[in-house]
Protein backbone atom coordinates (compact mmCIF):
# COMPACT_ATOMS: atom_id res chain seq x y z
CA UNK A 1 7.67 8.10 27.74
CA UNK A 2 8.23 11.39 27.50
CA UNK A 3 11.73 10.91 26.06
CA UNK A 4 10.10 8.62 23.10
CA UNK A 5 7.49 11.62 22.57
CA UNK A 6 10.51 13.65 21.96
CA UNK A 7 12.26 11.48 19.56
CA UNK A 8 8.93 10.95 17.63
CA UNK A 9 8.52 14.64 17.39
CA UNK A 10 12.00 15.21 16.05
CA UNK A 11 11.87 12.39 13.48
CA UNK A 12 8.32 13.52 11.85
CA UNK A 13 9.89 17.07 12.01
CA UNK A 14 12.94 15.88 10.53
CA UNK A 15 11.10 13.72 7.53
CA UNK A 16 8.96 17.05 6.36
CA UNK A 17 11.92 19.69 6.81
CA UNK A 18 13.84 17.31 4.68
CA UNK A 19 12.44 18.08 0.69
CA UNK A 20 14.74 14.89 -0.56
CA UNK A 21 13.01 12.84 1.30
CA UNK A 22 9.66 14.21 0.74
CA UNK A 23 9.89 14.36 -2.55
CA UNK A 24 11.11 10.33 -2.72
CA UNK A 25 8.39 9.68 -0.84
CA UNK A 26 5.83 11.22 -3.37
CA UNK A 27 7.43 10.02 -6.63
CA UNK A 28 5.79 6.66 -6.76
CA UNK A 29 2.23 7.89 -6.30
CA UNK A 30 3.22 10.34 -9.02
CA UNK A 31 4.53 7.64 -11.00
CA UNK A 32 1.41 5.68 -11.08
CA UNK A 33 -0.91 8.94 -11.45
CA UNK A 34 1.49 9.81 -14.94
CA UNK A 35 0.97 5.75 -15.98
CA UNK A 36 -3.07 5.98 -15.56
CA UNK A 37 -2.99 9.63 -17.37
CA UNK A 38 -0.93 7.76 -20.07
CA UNK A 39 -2.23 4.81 -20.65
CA UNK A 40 -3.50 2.90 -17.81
CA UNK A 41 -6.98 4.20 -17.48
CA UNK A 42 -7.83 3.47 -21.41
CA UNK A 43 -6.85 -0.01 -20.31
CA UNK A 44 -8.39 -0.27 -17.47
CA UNK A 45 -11.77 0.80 -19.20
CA UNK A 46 -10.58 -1.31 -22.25
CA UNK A 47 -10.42 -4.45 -20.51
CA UNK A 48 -13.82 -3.30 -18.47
CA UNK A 49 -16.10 -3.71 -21.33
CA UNK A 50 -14.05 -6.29 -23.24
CA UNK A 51 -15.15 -8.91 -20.21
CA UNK A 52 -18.47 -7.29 -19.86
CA UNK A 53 -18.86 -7.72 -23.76
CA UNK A 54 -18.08 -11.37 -24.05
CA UNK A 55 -19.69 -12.75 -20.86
CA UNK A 56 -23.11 -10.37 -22.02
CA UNK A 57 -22.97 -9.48 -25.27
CA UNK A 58 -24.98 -6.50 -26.32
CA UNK A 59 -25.25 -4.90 -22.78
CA UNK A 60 -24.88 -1.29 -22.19
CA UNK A 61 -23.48 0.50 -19.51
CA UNK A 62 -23.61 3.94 -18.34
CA UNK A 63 -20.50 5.51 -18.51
CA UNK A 64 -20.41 6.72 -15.10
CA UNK A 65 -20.41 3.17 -13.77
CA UNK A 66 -17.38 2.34 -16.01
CA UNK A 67 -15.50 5.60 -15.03
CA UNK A 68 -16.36 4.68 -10.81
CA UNK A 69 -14.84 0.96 -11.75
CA UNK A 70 -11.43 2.58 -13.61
CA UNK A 71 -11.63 5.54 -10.45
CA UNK A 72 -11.98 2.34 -7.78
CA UNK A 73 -9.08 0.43 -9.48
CA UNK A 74 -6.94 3.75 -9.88
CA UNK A 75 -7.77 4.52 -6.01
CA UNK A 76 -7.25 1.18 -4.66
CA UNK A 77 -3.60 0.92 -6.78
CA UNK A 78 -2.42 4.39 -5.91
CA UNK A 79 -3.08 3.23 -1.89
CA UNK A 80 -1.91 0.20 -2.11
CA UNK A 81 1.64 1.57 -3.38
CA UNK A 82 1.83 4.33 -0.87
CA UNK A 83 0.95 2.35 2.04
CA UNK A 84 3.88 0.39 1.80
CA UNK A 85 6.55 2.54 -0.83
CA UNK A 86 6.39 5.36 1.00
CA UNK A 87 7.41 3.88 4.31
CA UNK A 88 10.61 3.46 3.18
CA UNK A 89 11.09 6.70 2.56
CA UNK A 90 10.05 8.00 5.78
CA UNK A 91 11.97 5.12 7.69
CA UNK A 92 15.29 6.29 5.64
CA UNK A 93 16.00 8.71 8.32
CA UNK A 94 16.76 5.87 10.50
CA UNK A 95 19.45 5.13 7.92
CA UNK A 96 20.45 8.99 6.82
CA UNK A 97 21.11 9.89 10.72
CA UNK A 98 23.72 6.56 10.66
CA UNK A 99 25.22 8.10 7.19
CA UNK A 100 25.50 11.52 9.25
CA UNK A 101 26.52 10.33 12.43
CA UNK A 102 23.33 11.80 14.11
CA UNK A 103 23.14 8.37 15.64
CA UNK A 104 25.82 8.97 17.36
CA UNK A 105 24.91 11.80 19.14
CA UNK A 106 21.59 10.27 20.31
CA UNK A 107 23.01 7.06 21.52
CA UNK A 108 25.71 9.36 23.80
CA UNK A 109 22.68 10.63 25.73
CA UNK A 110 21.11 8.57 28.22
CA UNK A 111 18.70 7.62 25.14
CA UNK A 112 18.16 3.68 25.27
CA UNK A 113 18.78 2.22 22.22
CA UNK A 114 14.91 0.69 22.19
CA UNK A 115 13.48 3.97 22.86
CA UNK A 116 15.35 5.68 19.62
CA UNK A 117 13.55 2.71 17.39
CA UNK A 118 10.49 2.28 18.96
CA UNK A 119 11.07 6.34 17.87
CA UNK A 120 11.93 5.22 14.83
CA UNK A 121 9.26 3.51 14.17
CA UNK A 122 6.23 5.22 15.38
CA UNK A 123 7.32 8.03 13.80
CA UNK A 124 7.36 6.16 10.28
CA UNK A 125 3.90 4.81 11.07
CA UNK A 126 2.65 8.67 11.71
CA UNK A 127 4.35 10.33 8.81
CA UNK A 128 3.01 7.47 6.11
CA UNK A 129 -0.31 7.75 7.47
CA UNK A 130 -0.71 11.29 7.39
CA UNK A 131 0.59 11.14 3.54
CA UNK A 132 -1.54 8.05 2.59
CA UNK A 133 -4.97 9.87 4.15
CA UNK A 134 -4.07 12.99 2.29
CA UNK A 135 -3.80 10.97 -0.78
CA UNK A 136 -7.21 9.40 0.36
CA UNK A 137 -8.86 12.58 0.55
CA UNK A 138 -7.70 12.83 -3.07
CA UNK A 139 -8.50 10.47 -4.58
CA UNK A 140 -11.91 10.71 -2.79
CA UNK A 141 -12.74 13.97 -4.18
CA UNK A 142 -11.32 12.60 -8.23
CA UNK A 143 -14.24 9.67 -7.51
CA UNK A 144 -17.15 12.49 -6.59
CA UNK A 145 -15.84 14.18 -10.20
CA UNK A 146 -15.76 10.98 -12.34
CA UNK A 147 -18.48 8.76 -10.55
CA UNK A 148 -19.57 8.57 -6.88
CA UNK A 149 -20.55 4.85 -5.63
CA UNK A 150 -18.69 4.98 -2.34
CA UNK A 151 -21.01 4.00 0.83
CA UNK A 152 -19.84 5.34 4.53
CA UNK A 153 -19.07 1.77 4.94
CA UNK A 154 -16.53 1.31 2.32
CA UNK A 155 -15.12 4.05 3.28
CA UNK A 156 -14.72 3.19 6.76
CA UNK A 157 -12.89 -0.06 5.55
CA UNK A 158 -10.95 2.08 3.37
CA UNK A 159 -9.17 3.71 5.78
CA UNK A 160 -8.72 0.32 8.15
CA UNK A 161 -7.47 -1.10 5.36
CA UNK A 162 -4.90 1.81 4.89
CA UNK A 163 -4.16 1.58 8.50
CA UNK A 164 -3.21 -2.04 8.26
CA UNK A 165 -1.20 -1.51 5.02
CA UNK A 166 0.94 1.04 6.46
CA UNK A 167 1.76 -1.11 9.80
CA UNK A 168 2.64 -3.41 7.47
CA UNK A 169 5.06 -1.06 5.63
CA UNK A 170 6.12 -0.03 8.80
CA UNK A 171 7.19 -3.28 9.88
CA UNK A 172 8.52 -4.69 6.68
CA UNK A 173 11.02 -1.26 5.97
CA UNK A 174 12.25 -0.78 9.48
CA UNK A 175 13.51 -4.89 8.74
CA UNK A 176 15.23 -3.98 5.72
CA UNK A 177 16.68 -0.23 6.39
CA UNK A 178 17.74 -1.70 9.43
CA UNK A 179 20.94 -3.35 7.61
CA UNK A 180 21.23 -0.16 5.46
CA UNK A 181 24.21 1.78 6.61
CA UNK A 182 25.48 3.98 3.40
CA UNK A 183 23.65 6.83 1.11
CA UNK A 184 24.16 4.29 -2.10
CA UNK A 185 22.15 1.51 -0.44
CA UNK A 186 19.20 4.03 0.39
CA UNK A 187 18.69 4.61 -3.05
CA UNK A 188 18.96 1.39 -4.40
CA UNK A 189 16.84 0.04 -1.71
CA UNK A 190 14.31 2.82 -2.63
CA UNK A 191 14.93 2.41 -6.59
CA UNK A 192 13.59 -1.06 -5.96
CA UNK A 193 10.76 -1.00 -3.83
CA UNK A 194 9.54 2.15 -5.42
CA UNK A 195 9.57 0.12 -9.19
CA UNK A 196 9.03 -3.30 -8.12
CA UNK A 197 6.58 -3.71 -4.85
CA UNK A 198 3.62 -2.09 -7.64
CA UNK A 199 4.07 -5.04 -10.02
CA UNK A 200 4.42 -7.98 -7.55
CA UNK A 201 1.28 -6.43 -5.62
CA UNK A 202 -0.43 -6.27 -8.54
CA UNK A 203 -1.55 -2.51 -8.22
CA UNK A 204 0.26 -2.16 -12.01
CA UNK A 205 -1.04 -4.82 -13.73
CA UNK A 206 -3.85 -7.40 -12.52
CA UNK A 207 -2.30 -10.10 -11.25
CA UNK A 208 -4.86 -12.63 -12.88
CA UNK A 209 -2.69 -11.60 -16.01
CA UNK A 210 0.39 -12.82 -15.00
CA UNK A 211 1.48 -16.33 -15.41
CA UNK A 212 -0.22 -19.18 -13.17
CA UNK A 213 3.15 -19.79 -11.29
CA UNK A 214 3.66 -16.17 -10.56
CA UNK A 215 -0.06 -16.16 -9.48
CA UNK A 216 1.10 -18.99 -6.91
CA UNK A 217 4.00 -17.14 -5.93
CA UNK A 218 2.53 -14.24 -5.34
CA UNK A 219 -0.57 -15.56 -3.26
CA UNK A 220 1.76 -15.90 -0.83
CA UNK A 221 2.35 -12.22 -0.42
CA UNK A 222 0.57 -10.05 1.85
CA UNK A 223 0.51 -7.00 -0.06
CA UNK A 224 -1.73 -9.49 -3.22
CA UNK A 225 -3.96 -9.59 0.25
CA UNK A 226 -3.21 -5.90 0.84
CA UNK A 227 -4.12 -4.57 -2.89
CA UNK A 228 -7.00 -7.05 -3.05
CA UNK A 229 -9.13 -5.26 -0.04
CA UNK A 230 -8.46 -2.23 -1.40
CA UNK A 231 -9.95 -2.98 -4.81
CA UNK A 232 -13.23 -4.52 -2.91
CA UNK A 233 -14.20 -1.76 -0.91
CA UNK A 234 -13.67 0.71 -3.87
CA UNK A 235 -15.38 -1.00 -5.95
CA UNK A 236 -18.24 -2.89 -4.19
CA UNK A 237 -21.06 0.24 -4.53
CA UNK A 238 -19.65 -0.37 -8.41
CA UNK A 239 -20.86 -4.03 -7.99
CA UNK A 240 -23.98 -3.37 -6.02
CA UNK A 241 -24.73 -1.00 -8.92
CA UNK A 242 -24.32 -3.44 -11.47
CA UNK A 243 -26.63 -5.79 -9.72
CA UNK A 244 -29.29 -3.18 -9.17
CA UNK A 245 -28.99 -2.49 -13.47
CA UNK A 246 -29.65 -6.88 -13.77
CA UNK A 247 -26.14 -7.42 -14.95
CA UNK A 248 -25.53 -11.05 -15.07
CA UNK A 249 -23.70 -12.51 -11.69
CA UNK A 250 -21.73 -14.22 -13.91
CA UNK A 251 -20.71 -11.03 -15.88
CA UNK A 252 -19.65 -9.39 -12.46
CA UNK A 253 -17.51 -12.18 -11.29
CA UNK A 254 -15.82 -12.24 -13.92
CA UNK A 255 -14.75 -8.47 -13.25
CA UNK A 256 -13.69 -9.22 -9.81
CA UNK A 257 -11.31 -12.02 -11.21
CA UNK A 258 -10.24 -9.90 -14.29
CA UNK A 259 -9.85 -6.79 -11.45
CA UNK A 260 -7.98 -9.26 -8.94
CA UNK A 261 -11.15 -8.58 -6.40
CA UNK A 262 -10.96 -12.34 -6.09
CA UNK A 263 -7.84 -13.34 -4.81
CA UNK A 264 -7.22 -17.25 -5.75
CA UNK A 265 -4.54 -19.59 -3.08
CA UNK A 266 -3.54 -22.20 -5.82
CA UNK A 267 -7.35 -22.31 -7.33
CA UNK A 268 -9.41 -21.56 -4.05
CA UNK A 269 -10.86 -18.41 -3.67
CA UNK A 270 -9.65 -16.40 -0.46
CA UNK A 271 -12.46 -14.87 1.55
CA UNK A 272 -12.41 -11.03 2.91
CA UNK A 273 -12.29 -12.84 6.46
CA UNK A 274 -8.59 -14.72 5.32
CA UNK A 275 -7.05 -11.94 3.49
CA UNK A 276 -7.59 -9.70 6.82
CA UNK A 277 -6.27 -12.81 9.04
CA UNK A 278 -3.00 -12.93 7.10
CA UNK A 279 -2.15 -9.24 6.51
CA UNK A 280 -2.46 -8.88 10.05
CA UNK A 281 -0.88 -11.53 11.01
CA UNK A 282 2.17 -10.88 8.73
CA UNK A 283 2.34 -7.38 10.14
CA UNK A 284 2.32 -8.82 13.98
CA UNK A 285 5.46 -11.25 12.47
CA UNK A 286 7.34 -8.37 11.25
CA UNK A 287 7.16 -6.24 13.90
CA UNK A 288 7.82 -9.03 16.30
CA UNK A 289 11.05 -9.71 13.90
CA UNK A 290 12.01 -6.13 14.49
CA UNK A 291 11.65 -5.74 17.91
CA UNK A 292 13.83 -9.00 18.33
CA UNK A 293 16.94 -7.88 16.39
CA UNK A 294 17.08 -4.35 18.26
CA UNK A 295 16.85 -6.87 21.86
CA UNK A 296 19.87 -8.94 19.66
CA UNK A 297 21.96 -5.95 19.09
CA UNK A 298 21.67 -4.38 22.76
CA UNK A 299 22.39 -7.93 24.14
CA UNK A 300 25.71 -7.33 21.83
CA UNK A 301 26.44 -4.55 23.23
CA UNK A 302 26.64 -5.45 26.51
């Protein structure tokens, strides 16, 4: 155990020393915080009162309820990218120590080979998480500024929700940067996720915008599940509000659809219960993947 400790210690000390890969690991949160100062919070507020105006005509709102509903969306977005984007780039040491040879060195001490990923591993989990709550904390204090409808409660499922979005991450990059063996494919690899996993997760663009056979596809995803329970908890004291004020029901489901608060598998709407059932079970099926092809590649090398 104590040998694991070791190799966790040295990996989170390696990931923070490093600036590259700190700064890789921050670009995509910075990315989406330059797209909402650009552009993406007039639409987000835009589209806001365009549904509110043509499912209840006439109604005012105040405009610290619409600023806590574009804050919630910005929040939930923002975590729902790092969660998962910036695992990769703390799980790219794995692959950076092969490009090195630093992975030789470890494997000619007495090191097992499980120990260095399980290593590997927890020490991705550990460095995302600390990055993600920071960014939390953040984006916390930006919803107190613009408009504060946050219980204790949501928050609380805030940060489980975080928690089970970065095991996910976890699991899913240590899969892929497990085959990565060369500096070119770590930034192509991170090029990708770190432009496409926003889109298909729908923390970019709503993904009740997108076409009905890319809404099927995607259902099938578990960051749509991932994003989703992110945008509920930020946004349900918004709701509650809105209910207190005698907004229509109506009116406010149609928000959650527009908002991608309801999540919809092939025109039947997921429950809470479901989307927590299937993110955690994808992340169990991942990590079970990964702990299977490091017990492959030691039987090989016997």
């Amino acid at each position: 155990m104590s040998i694991i400790l070791s190799i966790i210690k040295r990996n989170i000390k390696m990931f923070f020393k490093d600036k590259g890969l700190l700064f890789t690991s921050l670009i995509t949160p910075m990315i989406l915080l330059v797209l909402y100062a650009t552009f993406l919070g007039n639409l987000y507020e835009d589209s806001f009162k365009q549904i509110l105006d043509a499912i209840a005509p006439g109604l005012k709102v105040e405009d610290s309820l619409i600023n806590g509903c574009v804050g919630g969306q910005l929040f939930s977005s923002l975590l729902a990218v790092c969660t998962v984007t910036v695992t990769f780039c703390s799980n790219m040491l794995m692959v950076q120590d092969k490009v090195n040879g630093s992975i030789s060195d470890l494997t000619i001490t007495p090191v097992k080979g499980s120990a260095l990923a399980f290593g590997y591993y927890i020490a991705t989990f550990i460095t995302t998480l600390i990055i993600c709550l920071l960014a939390t904390v953040a984006c916390l204090i930006y919803i107190a500024y613009i408009g504060w409808y946050i219980t204790v409660s949501d928050i609380l499922l805030i940060l489980l929700d975080v928690f089970i979005l970065v095991m996910f991450g976890t699991a899913l990059s240590s899969i892929i940067n497990y085959f990565l063996s060369s500096q070119g494919q770590i930034s192509a690899v991170g090029s990708i996720v770190s432009s496409g996993y926003g889109f298909i997760c729908g923390a970019y663009m709503p993904i009740s915008q997108f076409s009905e056979g890319l809404q099927n596809f995607v259902s099938f995803l578990p960051g749509t599940y991932g994003t989703s329970l992110l945008r509920n908890h930020s946004l349900n004291g918004v709701f509650a509000e809105m209910e207190n004020l005698g907004i229509p029901e109506k009116a406010i489901e149609g928000v959650k659809d527009s908002i991608d608060c309801n999540i919809y598998f092939f025109d039947e709407k997921v429950p809470i219960s479901t989307m927590y059932v299937y993110l955690a079970g994808a992340t169990v099926v991942l990590a079970a993947v990964y702990i299977l092809m490091n017990l492959k590649k030691r039987k090989i090398k016997r």
